[in-house]
C-alpha atoms as a PDB file:
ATOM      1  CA  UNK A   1     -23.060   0.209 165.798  1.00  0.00           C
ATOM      2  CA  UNK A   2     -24.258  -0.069 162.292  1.00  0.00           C
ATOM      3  CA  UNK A   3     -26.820  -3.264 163.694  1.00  0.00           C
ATOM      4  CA  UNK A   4     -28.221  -0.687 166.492  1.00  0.00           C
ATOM      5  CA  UNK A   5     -28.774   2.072 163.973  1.00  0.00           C
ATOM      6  CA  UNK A   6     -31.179  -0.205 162.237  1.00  0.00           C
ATOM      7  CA  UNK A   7     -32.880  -1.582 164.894  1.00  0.00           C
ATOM      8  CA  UNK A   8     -33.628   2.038 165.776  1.00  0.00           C
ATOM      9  CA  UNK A   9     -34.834   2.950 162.322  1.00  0.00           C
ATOM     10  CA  UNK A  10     -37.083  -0.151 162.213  1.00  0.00           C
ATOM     11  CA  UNK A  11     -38.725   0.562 165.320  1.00  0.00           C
ATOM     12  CA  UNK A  12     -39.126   4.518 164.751  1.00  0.00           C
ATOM     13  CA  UNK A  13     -41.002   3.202 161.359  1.00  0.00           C
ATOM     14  CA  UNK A  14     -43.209   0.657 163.081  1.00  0.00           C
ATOM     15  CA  UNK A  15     -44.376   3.090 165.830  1.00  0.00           C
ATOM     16  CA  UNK A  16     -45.452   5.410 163.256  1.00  0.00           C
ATOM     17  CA  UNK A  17     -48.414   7.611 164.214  1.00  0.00           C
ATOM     18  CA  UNK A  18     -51.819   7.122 161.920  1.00  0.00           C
ATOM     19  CA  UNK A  19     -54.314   8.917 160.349  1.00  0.00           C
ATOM     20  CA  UNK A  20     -57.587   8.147 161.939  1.00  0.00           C
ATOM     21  CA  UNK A  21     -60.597   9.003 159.625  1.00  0.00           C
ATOM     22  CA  UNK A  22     -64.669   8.351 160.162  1.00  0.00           C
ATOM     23  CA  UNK A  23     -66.957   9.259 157.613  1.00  0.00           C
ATOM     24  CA  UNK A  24     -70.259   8.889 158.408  1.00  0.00           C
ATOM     25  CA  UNK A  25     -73.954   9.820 158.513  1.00  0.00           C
ATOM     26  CA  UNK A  26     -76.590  10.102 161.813  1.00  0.00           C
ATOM     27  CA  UNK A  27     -80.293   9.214 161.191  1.00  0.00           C
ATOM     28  CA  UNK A  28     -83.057   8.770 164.137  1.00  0.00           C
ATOM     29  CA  UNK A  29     -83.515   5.438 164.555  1.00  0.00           C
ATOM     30  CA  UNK A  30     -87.354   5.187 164.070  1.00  0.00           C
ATOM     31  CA  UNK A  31     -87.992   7.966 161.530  1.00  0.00           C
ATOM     32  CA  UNK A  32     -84.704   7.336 159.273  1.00  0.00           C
ATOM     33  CA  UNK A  33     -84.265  11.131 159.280  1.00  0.00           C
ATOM     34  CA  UNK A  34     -80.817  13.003 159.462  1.00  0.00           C
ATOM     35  CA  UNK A  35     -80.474  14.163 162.755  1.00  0.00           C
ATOM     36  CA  UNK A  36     -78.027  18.500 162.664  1.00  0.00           C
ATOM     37  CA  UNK A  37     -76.138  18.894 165.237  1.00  0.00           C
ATOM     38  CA  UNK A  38     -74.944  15.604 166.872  1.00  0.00           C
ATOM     39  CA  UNK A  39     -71.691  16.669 169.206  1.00  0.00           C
ATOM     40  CA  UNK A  40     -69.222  14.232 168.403  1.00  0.00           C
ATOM     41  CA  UNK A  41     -65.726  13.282 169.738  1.00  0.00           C
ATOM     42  CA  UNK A  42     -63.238  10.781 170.841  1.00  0.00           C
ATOM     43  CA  UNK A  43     -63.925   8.755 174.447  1.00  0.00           C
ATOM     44  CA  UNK A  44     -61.064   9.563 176.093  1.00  0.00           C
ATOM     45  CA  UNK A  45     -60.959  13.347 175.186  1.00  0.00           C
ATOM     46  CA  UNK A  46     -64.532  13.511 176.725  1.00  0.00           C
ATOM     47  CA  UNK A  47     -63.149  14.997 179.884  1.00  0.00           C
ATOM     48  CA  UNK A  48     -62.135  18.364 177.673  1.00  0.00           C
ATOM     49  CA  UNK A  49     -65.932  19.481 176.982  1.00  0.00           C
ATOM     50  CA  UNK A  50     -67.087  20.447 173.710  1.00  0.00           C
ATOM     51  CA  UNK A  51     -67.187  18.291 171.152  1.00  0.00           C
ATOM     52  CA  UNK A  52     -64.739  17.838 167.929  1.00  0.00           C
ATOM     53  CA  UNK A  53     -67.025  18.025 165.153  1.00  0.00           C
ATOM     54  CA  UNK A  54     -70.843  17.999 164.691  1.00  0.00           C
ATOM     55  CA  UNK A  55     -73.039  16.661 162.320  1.00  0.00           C
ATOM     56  CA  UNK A  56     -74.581  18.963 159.186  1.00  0.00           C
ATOM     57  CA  UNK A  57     -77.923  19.249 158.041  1.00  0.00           C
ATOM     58  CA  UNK A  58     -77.402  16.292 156.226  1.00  0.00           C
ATOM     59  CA  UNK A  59     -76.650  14.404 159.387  1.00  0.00           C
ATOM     60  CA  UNK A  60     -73.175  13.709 157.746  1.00  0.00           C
ATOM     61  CA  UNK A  61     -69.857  14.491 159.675  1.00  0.00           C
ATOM     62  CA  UNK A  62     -66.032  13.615 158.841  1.00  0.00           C
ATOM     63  CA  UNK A  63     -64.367  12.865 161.936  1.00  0.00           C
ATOM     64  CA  UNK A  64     -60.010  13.075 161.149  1.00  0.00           C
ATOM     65  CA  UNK A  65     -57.590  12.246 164.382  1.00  0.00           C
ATOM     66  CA  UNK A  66     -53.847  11.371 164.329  1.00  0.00           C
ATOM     67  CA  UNK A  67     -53.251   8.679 166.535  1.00  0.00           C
ATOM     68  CA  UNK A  68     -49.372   6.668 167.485  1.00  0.00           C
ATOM     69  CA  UNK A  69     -49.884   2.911 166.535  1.00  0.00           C
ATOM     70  CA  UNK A  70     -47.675   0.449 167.112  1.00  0.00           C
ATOM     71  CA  UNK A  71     -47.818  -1.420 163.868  1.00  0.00           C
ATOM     72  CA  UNK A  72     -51.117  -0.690 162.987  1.00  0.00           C
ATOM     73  CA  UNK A  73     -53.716   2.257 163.896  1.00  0.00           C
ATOM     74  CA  UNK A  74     -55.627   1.712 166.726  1.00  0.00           C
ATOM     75  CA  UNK A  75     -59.600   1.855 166.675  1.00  0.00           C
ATOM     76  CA  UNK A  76     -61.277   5.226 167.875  1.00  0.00           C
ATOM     77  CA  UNK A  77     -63.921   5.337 170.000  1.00  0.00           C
ATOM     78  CA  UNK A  78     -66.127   7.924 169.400  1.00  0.00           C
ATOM     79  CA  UNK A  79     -69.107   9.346 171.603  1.00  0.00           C
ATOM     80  CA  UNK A  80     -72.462  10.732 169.581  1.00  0.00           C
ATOM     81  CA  UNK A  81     -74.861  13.062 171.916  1.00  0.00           C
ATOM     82  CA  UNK A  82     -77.541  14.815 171.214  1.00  0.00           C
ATOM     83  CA  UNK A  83     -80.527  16.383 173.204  1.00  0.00           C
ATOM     84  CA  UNK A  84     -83.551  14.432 173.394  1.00  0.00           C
ATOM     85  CA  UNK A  85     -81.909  10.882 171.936  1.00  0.00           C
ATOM     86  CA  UNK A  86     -79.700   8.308 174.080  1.00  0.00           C
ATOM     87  CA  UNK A  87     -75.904   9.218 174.017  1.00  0.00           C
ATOM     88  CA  UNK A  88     -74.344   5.999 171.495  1.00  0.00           C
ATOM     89  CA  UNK A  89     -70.584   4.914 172.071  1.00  0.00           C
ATOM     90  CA  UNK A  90     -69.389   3.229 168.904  1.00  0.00           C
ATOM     91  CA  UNK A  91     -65.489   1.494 167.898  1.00  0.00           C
ATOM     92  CA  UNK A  92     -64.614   1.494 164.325  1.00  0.00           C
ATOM     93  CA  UNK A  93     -62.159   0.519 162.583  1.00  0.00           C
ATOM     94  CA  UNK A  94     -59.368   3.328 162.065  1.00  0.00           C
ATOM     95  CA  UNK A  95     -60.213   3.814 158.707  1.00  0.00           C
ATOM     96  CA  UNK A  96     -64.101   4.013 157.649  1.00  0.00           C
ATOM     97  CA  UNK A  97     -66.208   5.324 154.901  1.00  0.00           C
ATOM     98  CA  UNK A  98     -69.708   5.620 154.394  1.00  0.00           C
ATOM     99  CA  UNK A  99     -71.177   4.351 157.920  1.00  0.00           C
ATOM    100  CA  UNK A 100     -74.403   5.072 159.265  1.00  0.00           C
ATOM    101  CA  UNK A 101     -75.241   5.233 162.565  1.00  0.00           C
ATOM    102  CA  UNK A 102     -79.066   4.998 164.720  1.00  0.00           C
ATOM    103  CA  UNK A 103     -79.692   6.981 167.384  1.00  0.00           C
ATOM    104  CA  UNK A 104     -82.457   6.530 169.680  1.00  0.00           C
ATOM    105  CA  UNK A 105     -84.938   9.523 171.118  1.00  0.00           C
ATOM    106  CA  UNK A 106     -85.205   9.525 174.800  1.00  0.00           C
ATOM    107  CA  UNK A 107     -89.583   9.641 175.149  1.00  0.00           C
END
């Protein structure tokens, strides 16, 4: 009994959930500009509508999801749109600081 109690404690603590965390900022791709207002969210919660968070004036956004892992935290997928440049799917690592990311006006 004592054996099975442990097994079930060392699973519950590998299959902990995870803090998933983006920090990040948006510039245009040709001007190097921060781009306001970039909807962004997870892929698979696209099918719910608006996006999570959106970019400042700075083009800056902090993007925070909990997440189960199964002995590590998964990477998130996360979709950037914006009118007038090409939507941009991008994986990162669960855990990221200080990214930037290019995206690229539809002319």
């Amino acid at each position: 009994m004592k054996a099975l109690w442990m097994l079930s404690f060392s699973l519950l603590l590998y299959s902990c959930d995870c803090v998933q965390q983006v920090q990040a900022v948006v510039l245009d791709k040709t001007t190097r500009l921060p781009i306001e207002k970039v909807g962004i969210q997870k892929e698979e919660e696209r099918s719910y509508g608006s996006p999570g968070v959106f970019t400042d004036v700075s083009g800056a956004f902090e993007f925070r999801d909990i997440s189960g892992g199964l002995g590590k935290c998964p990477d998130v997928v996360l979709l950037f749109e914006k009118d007038g440049y090409q939507p941009l799917k991008k994986r990162f690592k669960s855990s990221v600081e200080r990214d930037t990311i290019y995206l690229e006006r539809i002319w």
